[in-house]
C-alpha atoms as a PDB file:
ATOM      1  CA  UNK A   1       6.335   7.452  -6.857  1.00  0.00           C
ATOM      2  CA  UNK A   2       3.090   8.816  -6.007  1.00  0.00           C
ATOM      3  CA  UNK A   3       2.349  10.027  -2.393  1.00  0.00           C
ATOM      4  CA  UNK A   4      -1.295  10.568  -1.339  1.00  0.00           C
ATOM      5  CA  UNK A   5      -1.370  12.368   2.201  1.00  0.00           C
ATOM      6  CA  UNK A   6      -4.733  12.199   3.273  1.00  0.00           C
ATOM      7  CA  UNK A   7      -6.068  13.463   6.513  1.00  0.00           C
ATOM      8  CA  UNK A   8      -8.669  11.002   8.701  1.00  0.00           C
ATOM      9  CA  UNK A   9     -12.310  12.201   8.263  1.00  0.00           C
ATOM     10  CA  UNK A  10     -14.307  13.670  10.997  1.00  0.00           C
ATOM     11  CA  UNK A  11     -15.553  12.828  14.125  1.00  0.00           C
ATOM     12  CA  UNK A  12     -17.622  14.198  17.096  1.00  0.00           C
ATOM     13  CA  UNK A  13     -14.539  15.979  19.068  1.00  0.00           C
ATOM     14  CA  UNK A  14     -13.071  17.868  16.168  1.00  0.00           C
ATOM     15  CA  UNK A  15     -12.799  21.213  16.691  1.00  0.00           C
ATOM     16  CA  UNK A  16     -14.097  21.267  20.243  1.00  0.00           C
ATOM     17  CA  UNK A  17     -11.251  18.971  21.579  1.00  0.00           C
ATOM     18  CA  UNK A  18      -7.471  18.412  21.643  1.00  0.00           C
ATOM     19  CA  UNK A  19      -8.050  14.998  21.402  1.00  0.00           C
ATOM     20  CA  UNK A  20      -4.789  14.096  20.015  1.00  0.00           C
ATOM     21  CA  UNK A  21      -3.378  10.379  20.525  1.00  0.00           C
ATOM     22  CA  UNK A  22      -6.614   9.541  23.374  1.00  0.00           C
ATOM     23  CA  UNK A  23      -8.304   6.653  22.342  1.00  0.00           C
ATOM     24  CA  UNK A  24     -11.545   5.075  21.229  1.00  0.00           C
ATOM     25  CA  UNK A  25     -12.102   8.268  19.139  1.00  0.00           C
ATOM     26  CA  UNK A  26     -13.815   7.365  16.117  1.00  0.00           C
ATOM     27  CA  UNK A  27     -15.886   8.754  12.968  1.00  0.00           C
ATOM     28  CA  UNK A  28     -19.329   9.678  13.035  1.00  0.00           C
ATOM     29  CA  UNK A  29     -21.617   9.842  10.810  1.00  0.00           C
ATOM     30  CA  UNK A  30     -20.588  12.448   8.736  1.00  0.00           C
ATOM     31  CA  UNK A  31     -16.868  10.854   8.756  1.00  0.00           C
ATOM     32  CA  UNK A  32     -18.355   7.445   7.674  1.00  0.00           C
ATOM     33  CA  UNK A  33     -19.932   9.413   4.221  1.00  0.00           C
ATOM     34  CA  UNK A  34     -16.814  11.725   3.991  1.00  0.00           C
ATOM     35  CA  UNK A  35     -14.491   8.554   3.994  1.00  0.00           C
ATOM     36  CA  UNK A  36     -16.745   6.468   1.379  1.00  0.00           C
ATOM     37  CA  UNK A  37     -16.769   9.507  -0.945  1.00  0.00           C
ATOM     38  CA  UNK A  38     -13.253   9.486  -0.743  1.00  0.00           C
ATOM     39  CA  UNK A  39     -12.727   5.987  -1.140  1.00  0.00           C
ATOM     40  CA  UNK A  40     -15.219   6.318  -3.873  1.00  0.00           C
ATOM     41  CA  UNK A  41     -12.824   8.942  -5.595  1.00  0.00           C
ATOM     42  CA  UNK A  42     -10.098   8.000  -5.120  1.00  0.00           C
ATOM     43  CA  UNK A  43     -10.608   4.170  -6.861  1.00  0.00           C
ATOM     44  CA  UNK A  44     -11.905   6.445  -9.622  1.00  0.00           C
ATOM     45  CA  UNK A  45      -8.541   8.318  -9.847  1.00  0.00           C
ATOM     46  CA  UNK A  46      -5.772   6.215  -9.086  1.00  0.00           C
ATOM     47  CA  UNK A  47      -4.426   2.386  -8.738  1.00  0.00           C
ATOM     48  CA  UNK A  48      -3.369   2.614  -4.943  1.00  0.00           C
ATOM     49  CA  UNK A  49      -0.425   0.149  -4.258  1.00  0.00           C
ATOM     50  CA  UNK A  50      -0.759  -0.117  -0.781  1.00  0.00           C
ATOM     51  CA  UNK A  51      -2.549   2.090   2.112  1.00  0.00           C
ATOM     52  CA  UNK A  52      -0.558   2.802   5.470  1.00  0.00           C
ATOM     53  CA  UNK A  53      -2.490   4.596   8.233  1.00  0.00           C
ATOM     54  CA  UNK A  54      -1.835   5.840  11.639  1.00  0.00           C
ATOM     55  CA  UNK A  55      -2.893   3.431  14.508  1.00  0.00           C
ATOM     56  CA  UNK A  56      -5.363   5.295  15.818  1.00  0.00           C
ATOM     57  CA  UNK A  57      -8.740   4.097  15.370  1.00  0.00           C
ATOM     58  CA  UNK A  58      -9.984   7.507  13.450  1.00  0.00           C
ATOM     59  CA  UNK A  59      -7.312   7.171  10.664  1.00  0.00           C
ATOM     60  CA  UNK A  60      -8.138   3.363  10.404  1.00  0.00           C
ATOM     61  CA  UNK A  61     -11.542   3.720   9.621  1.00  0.00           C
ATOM     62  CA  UNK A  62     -11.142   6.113   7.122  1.00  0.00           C
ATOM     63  CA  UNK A  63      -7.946   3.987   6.040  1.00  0.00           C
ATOM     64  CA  UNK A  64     -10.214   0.777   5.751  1.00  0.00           C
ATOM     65  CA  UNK A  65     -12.664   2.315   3.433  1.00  0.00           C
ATOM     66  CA  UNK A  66     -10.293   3.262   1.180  1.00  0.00           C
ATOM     67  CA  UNK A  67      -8.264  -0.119   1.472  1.00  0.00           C
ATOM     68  CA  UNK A  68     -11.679  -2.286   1.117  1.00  0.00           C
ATOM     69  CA  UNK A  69     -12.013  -0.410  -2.731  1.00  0.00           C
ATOM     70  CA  UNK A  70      -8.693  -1.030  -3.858  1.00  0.00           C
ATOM     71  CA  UNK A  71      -8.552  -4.789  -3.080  1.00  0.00           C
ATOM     72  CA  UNK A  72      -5.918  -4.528  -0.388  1.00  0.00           C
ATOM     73  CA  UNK A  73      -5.380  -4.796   3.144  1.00  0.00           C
ATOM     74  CA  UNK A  74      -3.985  -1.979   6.110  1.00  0.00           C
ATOM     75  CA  UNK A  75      -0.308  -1.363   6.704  1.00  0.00           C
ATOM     76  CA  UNK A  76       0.116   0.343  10.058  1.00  0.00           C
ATOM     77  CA  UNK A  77       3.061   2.834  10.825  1.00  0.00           C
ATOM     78  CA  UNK A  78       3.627   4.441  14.299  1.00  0.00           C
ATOM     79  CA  UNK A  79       5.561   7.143  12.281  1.00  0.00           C
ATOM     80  CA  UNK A  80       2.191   8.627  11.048  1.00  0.00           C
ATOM     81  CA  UNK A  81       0.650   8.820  14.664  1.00  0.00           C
ATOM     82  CA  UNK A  82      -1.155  11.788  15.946  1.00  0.00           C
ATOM     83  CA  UNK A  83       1.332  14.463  17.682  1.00  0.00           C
ATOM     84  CA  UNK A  84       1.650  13.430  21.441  1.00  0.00           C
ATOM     85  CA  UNK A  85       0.024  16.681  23.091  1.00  0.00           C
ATOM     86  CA  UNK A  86       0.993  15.451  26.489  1.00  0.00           C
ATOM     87  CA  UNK A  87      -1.357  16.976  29.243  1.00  0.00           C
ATOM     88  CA  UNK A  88      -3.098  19.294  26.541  1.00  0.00           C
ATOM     89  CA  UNK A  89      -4.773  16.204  25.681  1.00  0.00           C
ATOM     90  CA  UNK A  90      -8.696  15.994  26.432  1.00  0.00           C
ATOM     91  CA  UNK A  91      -8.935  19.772  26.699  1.00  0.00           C
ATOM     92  CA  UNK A  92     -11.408  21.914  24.931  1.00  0.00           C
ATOM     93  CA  UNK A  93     -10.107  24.771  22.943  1.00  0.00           C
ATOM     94  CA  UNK A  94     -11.649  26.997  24.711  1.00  0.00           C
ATOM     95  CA  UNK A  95      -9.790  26.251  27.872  1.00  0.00           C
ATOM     96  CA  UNK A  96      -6.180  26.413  26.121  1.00  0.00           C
ATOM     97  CA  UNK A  97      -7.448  29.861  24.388  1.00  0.00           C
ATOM     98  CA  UNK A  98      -6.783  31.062  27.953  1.00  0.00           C
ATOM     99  CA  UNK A  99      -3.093  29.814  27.761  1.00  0.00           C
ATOM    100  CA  UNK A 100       0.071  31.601  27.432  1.00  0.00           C
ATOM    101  CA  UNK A 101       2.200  28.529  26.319  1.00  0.00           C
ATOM    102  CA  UNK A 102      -0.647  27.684  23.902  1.00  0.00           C
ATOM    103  CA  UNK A 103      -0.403  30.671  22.570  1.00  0.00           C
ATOM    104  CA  UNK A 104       2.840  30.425  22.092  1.00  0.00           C
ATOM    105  CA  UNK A 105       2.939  27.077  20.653  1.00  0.00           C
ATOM    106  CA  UNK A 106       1.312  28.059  17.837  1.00  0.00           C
ATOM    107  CA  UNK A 107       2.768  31.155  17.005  1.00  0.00           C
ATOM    108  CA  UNK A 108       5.883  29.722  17.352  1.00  0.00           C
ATOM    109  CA  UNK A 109       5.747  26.049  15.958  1.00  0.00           C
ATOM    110  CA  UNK A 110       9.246  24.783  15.670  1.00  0.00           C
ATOM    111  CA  UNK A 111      10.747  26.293  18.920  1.00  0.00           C
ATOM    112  CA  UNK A 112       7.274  25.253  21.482  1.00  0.00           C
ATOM    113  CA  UNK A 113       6.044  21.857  22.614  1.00  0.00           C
ATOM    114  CA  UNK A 114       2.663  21.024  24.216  1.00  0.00           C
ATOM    115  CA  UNK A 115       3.654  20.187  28.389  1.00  0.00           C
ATOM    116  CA  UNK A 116       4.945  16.558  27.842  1.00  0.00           C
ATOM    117  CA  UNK A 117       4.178  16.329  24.549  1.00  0.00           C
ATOM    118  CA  UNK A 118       6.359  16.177  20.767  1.00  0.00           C
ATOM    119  CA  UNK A 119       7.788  19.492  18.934  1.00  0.00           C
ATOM    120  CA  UNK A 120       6.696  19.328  15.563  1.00  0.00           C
ATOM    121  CA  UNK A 121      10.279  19.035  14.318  1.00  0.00           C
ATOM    122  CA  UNK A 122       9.714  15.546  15.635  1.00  0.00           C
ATOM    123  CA  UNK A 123       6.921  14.710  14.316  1.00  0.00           C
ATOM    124  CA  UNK A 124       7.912  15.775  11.243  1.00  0.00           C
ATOM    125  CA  UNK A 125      11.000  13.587  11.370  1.00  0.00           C
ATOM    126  CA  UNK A 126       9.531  10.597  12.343  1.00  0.00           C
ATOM    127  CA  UNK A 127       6.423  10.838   9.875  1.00  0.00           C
ATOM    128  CA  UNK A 128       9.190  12.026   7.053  1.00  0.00           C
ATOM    129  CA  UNK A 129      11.006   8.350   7.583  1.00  0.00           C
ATOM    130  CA  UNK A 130       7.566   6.429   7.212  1.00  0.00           C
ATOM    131  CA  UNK A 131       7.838   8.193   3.308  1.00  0.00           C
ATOM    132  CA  UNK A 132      11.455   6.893   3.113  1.00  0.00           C
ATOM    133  CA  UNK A 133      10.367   3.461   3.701  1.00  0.00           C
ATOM    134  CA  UNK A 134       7.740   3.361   1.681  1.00  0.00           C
ATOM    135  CA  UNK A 135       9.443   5.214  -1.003  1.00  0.00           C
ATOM    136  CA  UNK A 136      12.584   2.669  -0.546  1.00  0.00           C
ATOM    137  CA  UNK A 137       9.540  -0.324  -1.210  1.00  0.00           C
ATOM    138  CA  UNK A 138       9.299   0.482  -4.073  1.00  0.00           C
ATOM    139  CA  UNK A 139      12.385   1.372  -5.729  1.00  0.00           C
ATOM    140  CA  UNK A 140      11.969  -0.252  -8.882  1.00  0.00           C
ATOM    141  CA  UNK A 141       8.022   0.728  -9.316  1.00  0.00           C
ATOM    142  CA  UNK A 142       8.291   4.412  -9.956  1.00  0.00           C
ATOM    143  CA  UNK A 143       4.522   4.595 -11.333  1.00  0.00           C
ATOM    144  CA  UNK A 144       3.301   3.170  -7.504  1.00  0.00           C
ATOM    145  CA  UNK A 145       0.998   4.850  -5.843  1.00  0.00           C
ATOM    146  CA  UNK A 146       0.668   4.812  -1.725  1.00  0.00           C
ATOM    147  CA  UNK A 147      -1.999   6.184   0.416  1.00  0.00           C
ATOM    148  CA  UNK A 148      -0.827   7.463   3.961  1.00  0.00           C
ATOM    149  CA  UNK A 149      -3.438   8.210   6.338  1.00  0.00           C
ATOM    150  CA  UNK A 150      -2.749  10.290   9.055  1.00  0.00           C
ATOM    151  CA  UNK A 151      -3.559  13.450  10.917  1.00  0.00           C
ATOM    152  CA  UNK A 152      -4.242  17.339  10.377  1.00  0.00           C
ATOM    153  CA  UNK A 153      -0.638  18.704  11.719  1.00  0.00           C
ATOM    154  CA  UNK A 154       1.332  15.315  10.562  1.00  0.00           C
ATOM    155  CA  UNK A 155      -0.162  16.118   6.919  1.00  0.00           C
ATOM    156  CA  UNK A 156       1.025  20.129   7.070  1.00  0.00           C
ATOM    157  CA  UNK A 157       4.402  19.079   8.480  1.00  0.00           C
ATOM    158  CA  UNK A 158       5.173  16.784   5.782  1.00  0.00           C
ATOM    159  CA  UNK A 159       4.197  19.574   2.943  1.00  0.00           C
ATOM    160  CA  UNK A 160       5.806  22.453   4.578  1.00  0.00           C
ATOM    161  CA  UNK A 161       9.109  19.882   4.271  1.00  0.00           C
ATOM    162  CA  UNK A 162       8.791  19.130   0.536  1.00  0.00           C
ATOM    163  CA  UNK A 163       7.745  22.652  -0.127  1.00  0.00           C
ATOM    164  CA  UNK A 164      10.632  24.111   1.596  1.00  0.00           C
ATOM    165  CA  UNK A 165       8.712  26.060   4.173  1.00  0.00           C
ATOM    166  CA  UNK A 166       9.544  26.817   7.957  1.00  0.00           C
ATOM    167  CA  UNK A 167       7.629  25.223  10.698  1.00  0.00           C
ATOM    168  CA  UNK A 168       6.101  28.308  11.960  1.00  0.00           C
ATOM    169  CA  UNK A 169       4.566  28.507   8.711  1.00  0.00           C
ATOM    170  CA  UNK A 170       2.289  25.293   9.010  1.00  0.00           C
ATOM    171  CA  UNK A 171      -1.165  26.441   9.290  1.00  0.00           C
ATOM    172  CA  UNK A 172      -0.834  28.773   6.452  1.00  0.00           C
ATOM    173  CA  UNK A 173      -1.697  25.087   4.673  1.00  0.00           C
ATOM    174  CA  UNK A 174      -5.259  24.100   5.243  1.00  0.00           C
ATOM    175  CA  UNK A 175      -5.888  20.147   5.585  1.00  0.00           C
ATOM    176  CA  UNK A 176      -9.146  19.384   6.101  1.00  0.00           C
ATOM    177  CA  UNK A 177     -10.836  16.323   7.608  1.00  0.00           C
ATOM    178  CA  UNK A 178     -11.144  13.719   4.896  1.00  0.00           C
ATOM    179  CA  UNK A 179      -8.885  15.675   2.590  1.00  0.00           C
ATOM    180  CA  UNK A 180      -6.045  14.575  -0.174  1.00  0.00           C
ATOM    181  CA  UNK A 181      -2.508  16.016  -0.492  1.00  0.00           C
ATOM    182  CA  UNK A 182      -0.704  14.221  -4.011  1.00  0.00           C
ATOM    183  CA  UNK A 183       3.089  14.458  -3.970  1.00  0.00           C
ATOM    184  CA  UNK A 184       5.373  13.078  -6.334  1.00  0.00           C
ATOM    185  CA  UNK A 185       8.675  11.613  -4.198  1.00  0.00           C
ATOM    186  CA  UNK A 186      11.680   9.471  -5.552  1.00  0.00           C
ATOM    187  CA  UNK A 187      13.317  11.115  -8.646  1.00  0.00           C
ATOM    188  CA  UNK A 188      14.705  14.539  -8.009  1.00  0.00           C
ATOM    189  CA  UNK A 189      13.537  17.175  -6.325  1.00  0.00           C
ATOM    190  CA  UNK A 190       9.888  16.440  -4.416  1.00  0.00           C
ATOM    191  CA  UNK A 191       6.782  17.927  -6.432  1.00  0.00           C
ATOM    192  CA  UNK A 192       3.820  18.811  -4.239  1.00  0.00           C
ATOM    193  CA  UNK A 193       0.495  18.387  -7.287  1.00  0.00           C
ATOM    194  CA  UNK A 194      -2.009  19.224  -4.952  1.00  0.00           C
ATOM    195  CA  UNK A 195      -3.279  20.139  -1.397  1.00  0.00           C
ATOM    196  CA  UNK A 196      -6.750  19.643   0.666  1.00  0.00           C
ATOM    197  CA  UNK A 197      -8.457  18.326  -2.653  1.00  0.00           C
ATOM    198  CA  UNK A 198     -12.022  17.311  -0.599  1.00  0.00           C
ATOM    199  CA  UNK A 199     -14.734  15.623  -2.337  1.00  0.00           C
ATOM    200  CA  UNK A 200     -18.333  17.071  -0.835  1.00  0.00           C
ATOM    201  CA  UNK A 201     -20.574  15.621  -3.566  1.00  0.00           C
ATOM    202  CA  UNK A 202     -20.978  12.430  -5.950  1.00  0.00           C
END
């Protein structure tokens, strides 16, 4: 089946703030028209089966959007939720520029953690079974399509595990805010057709 891993669009923190799992975060402005472009699109391109998003209220809205032009309603899986940054959350990137362990953490992605927070190994792990699920839905409908909307590292964690890559690796893959990943999962070996397709014009 068909796996669309699509990345929330923006809002007023992003890039100026770990926000991570904190709520009441949602899109502005420019995330409302980023997520009805891709909504737009993506009715355009594909019959979407079903749309699971993370819980948080960014990925919802953009979820929504994209839900509200296919005809269906939200599934929501915990599995997809933001990496828990644990006391890195709410700081500016500025302030963990200054840090050793930040530093740390991302050149060295599979053996670092945030300070209370997930390794990446985890997320990946937990946001790899929300696939299996869905993938085990629908068994018997191999043409099915599912959009999973989720967050920036969630996204790269999943593709650097169907494309074979090590952890360390994941932000040599770019996902950008309101972006779509297409992988092909169920039959064989996974096939990764595309990454951080984004749609910036009718």
């Amino acid at each position: 089946m068909r796996i669309l891993l699509i990345r929330h669009a923006s809002t007023d923190l992003l890039g100026r703030v770990l926000y991570g799992r904190m709520p009441g975060v949602h899109l502005n402005e420019h995330g409302y028209r980023q997520a009805q472009l891709l909504a737009h699109r993506l009715k355009q391109r594909y019959r979407i089966n079903e749309v699971i998003s993370s819980p948080l209220e960014r990925a919802l809205e953009t979820a929504r959007l994209i839900a509200n032009h296919q005809g269906l309603d939200v599934s929501v899986d915990e599995g997809i939720s933001e990496v828990e940054c644990g006391s890195w959350m709410g700081k500016t990137f500025g302030e963990l520029l200054e840090s050793d362990e930040w530093k740390r953490y991302n050149k060295l992605r599979s053996t670092s953690q945030p300070p209370g927070g997930e390794f990446i190994m985890e997320v990946q792990a937990r946001a790899w079974g929300t696939l299996q699920k869905i993938v085990a839905r629908y068994e018997h409908e191999k043409d099915a399509t599912a959009a999973v909307v989720s967050h920036g590292d969630v996204v790269r964690s999943l593709l650097v595990l169907l494309l074979g890559m090590p952890l360390d690796y994941i932000h040599r893959l770019e996902v950008a805010p309101a972006s779509v990943s297409e992988a092909l999962l169920g039959v064989g070996h996974p096939r990764v057709l595309m990454i951080n397709q984004v749609f910036d014009h009718q």
